[in-house]
C-alpha atoms as a PDB file:
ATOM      1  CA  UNK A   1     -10.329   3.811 -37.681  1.00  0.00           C
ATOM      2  CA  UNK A   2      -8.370   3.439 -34.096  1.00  0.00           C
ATOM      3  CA  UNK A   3      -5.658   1.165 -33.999  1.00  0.00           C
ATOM      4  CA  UNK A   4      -3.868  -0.447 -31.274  1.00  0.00           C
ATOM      5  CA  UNK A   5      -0.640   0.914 -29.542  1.00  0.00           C
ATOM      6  CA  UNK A   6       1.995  -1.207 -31.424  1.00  0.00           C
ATOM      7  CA  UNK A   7       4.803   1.324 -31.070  1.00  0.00           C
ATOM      8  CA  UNK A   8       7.025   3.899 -29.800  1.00  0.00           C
ATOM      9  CA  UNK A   9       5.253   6.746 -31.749  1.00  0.00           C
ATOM     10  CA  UNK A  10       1.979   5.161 -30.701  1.00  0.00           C
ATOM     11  CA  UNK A  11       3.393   5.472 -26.578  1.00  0.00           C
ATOM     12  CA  UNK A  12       4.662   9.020 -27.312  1.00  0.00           C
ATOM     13  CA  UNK A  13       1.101  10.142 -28.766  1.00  0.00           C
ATOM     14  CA  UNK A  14      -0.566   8.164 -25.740  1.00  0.00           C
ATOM     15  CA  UNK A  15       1.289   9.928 -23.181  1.00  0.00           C
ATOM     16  CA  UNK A  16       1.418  13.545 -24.931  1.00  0.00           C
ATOM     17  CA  UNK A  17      -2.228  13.043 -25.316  1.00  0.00           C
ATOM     18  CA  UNK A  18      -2.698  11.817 -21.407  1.00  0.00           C
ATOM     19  CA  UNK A  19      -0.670  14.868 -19.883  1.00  0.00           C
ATOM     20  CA  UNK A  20      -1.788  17.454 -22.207  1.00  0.00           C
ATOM     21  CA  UNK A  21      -5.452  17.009 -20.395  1.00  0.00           C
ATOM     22  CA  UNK A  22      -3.840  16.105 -17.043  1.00  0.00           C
ATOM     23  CA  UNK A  23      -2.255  19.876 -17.593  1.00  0.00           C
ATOM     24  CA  UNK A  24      -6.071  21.356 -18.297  1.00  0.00           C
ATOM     25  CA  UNK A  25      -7.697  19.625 -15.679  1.00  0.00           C
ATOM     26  CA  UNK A  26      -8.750  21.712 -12.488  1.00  0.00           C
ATOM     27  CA  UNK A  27      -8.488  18.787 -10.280  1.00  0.00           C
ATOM     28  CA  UNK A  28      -4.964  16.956 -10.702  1.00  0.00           C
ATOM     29  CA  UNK A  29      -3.470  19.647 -12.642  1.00  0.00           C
ATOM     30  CA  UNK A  30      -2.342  21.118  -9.112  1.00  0.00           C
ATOM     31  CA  UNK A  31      -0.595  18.338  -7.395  1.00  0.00           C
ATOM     32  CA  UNK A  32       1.368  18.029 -10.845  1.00  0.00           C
ATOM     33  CA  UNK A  33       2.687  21.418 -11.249  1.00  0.00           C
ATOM     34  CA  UNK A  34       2.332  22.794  -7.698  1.00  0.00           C
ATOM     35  CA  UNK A  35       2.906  20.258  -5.639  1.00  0.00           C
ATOM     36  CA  UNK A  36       5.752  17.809  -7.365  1.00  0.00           C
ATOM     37  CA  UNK A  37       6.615  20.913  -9.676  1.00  0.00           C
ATOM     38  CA  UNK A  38       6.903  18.420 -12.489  1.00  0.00           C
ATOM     39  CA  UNK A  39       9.621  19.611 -15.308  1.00  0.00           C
ATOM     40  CA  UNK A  40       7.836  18.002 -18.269  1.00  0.00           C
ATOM     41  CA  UNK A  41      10.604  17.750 -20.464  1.00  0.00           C
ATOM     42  CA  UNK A  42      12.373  15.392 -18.483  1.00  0.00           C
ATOM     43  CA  UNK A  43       8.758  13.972 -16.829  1.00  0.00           C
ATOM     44  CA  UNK A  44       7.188  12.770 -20.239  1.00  0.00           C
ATOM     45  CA  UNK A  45      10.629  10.715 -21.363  1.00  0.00           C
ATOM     46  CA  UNK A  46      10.187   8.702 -18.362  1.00  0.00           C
ATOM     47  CA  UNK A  47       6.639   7.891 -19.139  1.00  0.00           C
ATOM     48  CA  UNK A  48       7.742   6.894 -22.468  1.00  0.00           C
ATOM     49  CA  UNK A  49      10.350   4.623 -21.154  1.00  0.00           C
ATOM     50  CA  UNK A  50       7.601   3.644 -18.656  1.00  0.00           C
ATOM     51  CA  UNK A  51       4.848   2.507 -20.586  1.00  0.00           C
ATOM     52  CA  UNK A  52       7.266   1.288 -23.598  1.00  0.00           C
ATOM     53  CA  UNK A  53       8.302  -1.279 -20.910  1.00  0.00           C
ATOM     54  CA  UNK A  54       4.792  -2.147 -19.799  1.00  0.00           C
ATOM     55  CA  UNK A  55       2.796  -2.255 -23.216  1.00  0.00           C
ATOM     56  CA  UNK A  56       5.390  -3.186 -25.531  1.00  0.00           C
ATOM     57  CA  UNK A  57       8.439  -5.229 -23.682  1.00  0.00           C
ATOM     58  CA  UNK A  58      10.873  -2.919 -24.438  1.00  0.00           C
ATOM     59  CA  UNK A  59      13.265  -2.270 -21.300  1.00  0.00           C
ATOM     60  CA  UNK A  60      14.506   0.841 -20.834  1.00  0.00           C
ATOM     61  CA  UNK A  61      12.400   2.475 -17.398  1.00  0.00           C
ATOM     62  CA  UNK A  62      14.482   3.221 -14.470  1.00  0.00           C
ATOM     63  CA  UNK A  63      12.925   4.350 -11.238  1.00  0.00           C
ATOM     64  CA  UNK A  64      10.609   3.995  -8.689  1.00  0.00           C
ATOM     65  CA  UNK A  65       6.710   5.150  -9.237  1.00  0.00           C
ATOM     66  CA  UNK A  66       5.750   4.020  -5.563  1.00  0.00           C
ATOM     67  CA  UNK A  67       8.481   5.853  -3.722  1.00  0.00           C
ATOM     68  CA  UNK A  68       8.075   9.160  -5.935  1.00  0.00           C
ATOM     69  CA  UNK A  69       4.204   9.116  -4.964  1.00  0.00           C
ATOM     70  CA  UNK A  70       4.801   8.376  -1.355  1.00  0.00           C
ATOM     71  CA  UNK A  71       6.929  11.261  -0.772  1.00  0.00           C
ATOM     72  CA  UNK A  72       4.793  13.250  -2.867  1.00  0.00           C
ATOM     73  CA  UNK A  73       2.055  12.427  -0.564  1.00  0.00           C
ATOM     74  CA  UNK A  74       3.935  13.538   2.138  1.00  0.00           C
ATOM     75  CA  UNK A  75       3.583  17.099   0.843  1.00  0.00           C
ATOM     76  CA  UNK A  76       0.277  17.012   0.039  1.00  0.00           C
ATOM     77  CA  UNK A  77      -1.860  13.961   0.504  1.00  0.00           C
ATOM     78  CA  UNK A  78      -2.988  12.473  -2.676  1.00  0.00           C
ATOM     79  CA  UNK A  79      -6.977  11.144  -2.426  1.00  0.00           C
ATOM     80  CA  UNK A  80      -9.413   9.198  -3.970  1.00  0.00           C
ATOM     81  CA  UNK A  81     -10.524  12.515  -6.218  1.00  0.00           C
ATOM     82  CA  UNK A  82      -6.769  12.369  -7.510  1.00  0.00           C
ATOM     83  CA  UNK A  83      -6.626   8.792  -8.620  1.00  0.00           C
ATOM     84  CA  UNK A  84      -9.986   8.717  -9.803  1.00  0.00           C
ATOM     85  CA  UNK A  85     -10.007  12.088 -12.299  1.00  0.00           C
ATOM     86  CA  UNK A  86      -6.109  10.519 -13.166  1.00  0.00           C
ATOM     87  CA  UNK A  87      -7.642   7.420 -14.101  1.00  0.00           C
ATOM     88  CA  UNK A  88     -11.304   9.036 -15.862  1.00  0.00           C
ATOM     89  CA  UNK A  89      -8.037  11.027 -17.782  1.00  0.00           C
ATOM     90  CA  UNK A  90      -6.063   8.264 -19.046  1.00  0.00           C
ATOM     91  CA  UNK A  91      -9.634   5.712 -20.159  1.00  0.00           C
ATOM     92  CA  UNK A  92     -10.575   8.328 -22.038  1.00  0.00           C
ATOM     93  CA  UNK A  93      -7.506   9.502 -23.823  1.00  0.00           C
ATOM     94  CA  UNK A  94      -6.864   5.021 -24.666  1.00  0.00           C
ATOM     95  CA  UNK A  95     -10.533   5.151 -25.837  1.00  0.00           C
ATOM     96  CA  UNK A  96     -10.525   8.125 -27.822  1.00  0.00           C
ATOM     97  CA  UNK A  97      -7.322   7.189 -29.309  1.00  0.00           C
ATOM     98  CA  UNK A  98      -6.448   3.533 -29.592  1.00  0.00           C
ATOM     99  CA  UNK A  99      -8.279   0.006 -29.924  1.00  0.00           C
ATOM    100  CA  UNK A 100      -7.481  -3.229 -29.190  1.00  0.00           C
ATOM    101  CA  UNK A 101      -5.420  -5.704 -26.726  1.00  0.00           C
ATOM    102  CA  UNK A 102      -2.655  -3.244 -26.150  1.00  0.00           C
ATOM    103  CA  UNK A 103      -5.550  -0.610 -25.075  1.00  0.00           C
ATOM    104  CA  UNK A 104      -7.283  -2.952 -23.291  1.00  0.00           C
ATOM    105  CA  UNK A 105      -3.884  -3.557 -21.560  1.00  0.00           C
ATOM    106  CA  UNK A 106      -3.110  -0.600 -21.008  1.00  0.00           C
ATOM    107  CA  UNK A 107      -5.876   0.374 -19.015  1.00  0.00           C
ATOM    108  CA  UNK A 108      -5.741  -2.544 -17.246  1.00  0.00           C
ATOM    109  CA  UNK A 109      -2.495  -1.979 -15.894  1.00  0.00           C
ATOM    110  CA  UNK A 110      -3.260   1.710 -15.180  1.00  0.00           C
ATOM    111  CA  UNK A 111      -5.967   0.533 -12.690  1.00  0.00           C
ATOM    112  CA  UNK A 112      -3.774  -2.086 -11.086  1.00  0.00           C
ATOM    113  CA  UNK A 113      -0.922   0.652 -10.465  1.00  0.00           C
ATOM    114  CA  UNK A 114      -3.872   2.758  -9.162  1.00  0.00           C
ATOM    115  CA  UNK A 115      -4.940   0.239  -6.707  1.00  0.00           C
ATOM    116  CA  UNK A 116      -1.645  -0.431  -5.551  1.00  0.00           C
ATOM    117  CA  UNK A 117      -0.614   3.208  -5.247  1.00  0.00           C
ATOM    118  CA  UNK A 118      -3.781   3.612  -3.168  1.00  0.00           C
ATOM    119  CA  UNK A 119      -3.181   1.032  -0.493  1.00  0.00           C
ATOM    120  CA  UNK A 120       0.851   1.477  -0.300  1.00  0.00           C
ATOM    121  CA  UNK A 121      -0.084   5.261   0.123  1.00  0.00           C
ATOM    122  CA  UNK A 122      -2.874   4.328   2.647  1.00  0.00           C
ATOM    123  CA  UNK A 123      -0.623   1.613   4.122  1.00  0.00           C
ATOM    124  CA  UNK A 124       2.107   4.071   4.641  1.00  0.00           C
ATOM    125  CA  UNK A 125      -0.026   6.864   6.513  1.00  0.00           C
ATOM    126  CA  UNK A 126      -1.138   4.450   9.008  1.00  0.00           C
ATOM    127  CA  UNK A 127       0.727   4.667  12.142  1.00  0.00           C
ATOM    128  CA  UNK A 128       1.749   1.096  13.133  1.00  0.00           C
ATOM    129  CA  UNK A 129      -0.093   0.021  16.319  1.00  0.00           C
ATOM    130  CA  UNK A 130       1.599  -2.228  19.123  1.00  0.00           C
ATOM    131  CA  UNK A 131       4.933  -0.827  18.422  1.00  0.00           C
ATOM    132  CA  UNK A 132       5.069   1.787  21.063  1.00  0.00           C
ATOM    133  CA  UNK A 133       8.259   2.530  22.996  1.00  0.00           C
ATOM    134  CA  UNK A 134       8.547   0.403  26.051  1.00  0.00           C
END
């Protein structure tokens, strides 16, 4: 029987789970290790901190998701295909592993941070028209 994510261990299994796929996967597995050349061991701690904050009130993250991905864009532009097969990831490793409001929560929040990544990323690209040197 699947339970909900009521604690720390239950974030630390949530997020192992998550980036042990994301490290398998063909299609976001390069812009993780290639293109921000992720260290993992101090990656998945900030996760932790991350989603501890968001699911289960605890403060403790420090930093800035929408700056990191920005620049990171930069590099290499992240697309659709990322953010989709991120997001196809992460619903099935809630669904296969957890049940109930925190899980619903979770993904919830995982598609509003995808939405908002998308258009601040998008946003950003676009040059800025009518501000041309005069």
């Amino acid at each position: 029987m699947q339970t909900d994510i009521e604690t720390s261990d239950d974030i630390r299994h949530l997020v192992d789970t998550f980036y042990a796929q994301v490290r398998k996967d063909s299609v976001i597995r390069p812009h993780f290790e290639e293109v921000a050349n992720i260290n993992w061991s101090l990656h998945l701690p900030k996760m932790y901190a991350f989603w501890e904050t968001v699911l289960l009130g605890k403060a403790g993250y420090k930093g800035n998701p929408m700056a990191v991905h920005i620049q990171l864009d930069q590099k290499e532009a992240l697309t659709a295909v990322h953010f989709e097969r991120w997001m196809a990831i992460w619903h099935e490793t809630l669904h296969t592993n957890f049940k109930g409001p925190n899980t619903d929560k979770a993904l919830k929040q995982a598609q509003a941070i995808q939405a908002l990544m998308q258009h601040k990323i998008h946003s950003f690209r676009e040059p800025t028209e009518g501000l041309g040197v005069i």
